[in-house]
C-alpha atoms as a PDB file:
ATOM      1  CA  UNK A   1       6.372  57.474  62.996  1.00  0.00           C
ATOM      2  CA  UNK A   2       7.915  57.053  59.523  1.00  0.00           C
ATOM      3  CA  UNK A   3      11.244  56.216  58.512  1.00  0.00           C
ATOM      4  CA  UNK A   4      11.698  59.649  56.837  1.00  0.00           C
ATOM      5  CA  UNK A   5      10.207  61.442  59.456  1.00  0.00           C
ATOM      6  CA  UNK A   6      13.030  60.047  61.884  1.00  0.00           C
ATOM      7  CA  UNK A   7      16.143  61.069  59.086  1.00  0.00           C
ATOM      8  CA  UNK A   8      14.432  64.500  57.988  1.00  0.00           C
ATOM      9  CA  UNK A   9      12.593  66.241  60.952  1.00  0.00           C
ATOM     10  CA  UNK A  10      13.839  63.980  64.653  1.00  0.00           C
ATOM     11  CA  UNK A  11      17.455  63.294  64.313  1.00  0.00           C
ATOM     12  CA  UNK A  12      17.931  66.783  62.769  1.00  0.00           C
ATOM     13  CA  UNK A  13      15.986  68.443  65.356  1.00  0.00           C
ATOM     14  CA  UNK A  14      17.841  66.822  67.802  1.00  0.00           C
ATOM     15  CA  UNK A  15      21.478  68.191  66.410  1.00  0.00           C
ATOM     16  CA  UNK A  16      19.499  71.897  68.027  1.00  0.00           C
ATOM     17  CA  UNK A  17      19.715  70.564  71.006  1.00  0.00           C
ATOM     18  CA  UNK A  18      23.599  71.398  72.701  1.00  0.00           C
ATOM     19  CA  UNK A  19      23.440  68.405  74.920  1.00  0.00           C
ATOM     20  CA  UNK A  20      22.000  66.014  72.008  1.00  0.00           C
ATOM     21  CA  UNK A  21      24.392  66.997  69.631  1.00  0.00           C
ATOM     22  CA  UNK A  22      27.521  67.278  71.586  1.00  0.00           C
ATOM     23  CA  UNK A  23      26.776  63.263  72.365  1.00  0.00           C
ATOM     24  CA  UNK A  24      25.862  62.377  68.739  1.00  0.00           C
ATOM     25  CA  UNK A  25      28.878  64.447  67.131  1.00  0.00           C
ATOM     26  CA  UNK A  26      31.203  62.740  69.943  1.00  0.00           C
ATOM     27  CA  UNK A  27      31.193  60.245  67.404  1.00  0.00           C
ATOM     28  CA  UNK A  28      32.669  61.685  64.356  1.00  0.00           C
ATOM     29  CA  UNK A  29      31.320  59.160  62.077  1.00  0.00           C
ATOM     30  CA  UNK A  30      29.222  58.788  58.672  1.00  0.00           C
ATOM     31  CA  UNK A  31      26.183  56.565  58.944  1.00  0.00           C
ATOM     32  CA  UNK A  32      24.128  55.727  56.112  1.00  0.00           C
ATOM     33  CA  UNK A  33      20.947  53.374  56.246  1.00  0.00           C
ATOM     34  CA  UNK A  34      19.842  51.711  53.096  1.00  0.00           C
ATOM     35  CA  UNK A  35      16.009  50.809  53.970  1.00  0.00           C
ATOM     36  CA  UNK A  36      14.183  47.602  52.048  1.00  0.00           C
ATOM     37  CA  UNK A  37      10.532  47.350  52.401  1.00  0.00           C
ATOM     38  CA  UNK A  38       7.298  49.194  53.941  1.00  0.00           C
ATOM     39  CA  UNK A  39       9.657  52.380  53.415  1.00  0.00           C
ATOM     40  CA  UNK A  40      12.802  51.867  51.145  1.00  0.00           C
ATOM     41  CA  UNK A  41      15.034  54.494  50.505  1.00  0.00           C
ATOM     42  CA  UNK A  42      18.540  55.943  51.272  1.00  0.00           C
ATOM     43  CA  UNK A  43      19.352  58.258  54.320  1.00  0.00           C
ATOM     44  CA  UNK A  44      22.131  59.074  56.228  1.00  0.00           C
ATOM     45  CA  UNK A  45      23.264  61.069  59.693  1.00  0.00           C
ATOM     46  CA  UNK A  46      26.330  62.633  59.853  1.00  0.00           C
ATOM     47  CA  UNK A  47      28.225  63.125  62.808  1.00  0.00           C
ATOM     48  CA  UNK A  48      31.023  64.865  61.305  1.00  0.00           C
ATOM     49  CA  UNK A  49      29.055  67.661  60.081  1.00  0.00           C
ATOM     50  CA  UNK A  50      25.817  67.486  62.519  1.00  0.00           C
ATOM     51  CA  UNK A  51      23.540  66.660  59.429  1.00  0.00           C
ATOM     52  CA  UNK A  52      20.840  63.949  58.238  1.00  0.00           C
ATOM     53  CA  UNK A  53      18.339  63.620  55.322  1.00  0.00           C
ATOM     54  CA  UNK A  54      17.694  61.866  52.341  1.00  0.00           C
ATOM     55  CA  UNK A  55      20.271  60.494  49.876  1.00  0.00           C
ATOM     56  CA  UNK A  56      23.459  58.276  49.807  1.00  0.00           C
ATOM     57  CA  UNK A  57      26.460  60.178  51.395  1.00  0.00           C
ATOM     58  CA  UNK A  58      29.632  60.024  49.547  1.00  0.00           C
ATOM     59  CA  UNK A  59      31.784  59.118  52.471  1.00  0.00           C
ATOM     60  CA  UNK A  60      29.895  57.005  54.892  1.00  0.00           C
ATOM     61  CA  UNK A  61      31.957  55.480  57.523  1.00  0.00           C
ATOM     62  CA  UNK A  62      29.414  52.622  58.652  1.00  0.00           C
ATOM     63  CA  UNK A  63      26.322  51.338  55.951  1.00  0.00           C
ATOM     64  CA  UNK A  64      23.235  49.633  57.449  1.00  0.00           C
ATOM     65  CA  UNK A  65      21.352  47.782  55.486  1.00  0.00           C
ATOM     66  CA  UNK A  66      17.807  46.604  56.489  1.00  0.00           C
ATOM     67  CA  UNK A  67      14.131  46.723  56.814  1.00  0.00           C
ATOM     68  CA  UNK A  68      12.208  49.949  57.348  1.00  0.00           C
ATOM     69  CA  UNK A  69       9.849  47.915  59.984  1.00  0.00           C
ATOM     70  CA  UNK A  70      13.086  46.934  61.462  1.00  0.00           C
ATOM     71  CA  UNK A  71      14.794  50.009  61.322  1.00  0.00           C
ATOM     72  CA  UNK A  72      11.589  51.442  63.356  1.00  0.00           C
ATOM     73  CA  UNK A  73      11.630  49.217  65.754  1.00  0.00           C
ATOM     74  CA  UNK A  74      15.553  49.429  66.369  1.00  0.00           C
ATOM     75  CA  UNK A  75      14.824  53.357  66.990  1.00  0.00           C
ATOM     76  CA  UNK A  76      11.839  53.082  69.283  1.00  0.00           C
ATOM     77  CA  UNK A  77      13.826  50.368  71.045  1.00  0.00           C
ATOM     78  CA  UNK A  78      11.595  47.832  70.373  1.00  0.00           C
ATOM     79  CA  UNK A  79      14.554  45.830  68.982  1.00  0.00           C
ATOM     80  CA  UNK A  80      18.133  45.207  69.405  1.00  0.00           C
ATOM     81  CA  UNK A  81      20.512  45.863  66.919  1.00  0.00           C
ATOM     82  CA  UNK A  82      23.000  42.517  67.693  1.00  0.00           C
ATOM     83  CA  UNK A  83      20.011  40.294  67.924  1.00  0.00           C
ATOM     84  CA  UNK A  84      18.946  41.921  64.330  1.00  0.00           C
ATOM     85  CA  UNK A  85      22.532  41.654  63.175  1.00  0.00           C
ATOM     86  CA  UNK A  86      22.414  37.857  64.584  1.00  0.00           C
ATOM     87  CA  UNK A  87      18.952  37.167  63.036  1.00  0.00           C
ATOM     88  CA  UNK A  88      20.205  37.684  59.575  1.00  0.00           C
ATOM     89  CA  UNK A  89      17.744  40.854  59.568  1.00  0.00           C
ATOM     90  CA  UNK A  90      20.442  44.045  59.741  1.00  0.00           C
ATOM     91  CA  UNK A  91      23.766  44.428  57.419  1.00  0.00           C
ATOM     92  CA  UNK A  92      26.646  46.236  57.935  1.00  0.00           C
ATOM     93  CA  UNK A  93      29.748  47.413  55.765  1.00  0.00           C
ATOM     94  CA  UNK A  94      32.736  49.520  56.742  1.00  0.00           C
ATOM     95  CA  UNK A  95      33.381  50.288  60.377  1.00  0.00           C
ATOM     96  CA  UNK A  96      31.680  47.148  62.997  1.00  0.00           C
ATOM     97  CA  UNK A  97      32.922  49.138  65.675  1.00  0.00           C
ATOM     98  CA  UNK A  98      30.321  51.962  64.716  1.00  0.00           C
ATOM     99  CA  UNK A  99      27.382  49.932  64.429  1.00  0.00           C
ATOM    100  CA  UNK A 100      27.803  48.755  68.186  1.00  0.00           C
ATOM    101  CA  UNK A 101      27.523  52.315  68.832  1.00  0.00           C
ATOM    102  CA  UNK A 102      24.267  53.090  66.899  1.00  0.00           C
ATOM    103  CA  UNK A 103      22.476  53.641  70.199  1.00  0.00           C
ATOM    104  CA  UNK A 104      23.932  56.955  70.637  1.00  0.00           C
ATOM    105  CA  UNK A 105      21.664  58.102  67.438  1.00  0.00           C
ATOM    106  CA  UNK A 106      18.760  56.231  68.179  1.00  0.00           C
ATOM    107  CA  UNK A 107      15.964  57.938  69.869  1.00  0.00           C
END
């Protein structure tokens, strides 16, 4: 699975299901992921207004910046996102506190 796969056909497919979305919009929050490598690029998944896709959103509460490998592996839970953040190998400006909470998005 590709990075822009995940951004423009899972995670929105997911906001269609009630019991999906109702746990990914419980937290109110703008996420955008800036990707480096295999697959670079700009997405984001918004939990205010139960969207995701390509681009840079205006008003992100939490950015991620990282690998698209890495990214992959984070959402197949292949890897962990503190042992990323601790290896140098996953970025994050704005809210921390959001970041921790990244599993709620993940697949």
């Amino acid at each position: 699975m590709s990075a822009s796969k995940i951004f423009n056909e899972t995670i929105p497919a997911r906001f269609n299901d009630p019991a999906d979305r109702e746990k990914m919009m419980a937290l109110g929050a703008v996420f955008q992921f800036n990707l480096t490598g295999d697959e670079p690029g700009a997405w984001f998944v918004d939990l205010k207004q139960g969207s995701a896709g390509a681009g840079e959103h205006e008003e992100a509460d939490c950015t991620i910046t990282m690998e698209s490998s890495d990214f992959l592996d984070l959402y197949n839970g292949e890897a962990q996102g503190a042992m990323l953040f601790m290896g140098g190998k996953l970025e994050i400006e704005g809210n921390m506190g959001l970041a921790l909470q990244l599993g709620e998005i993940m697949g």
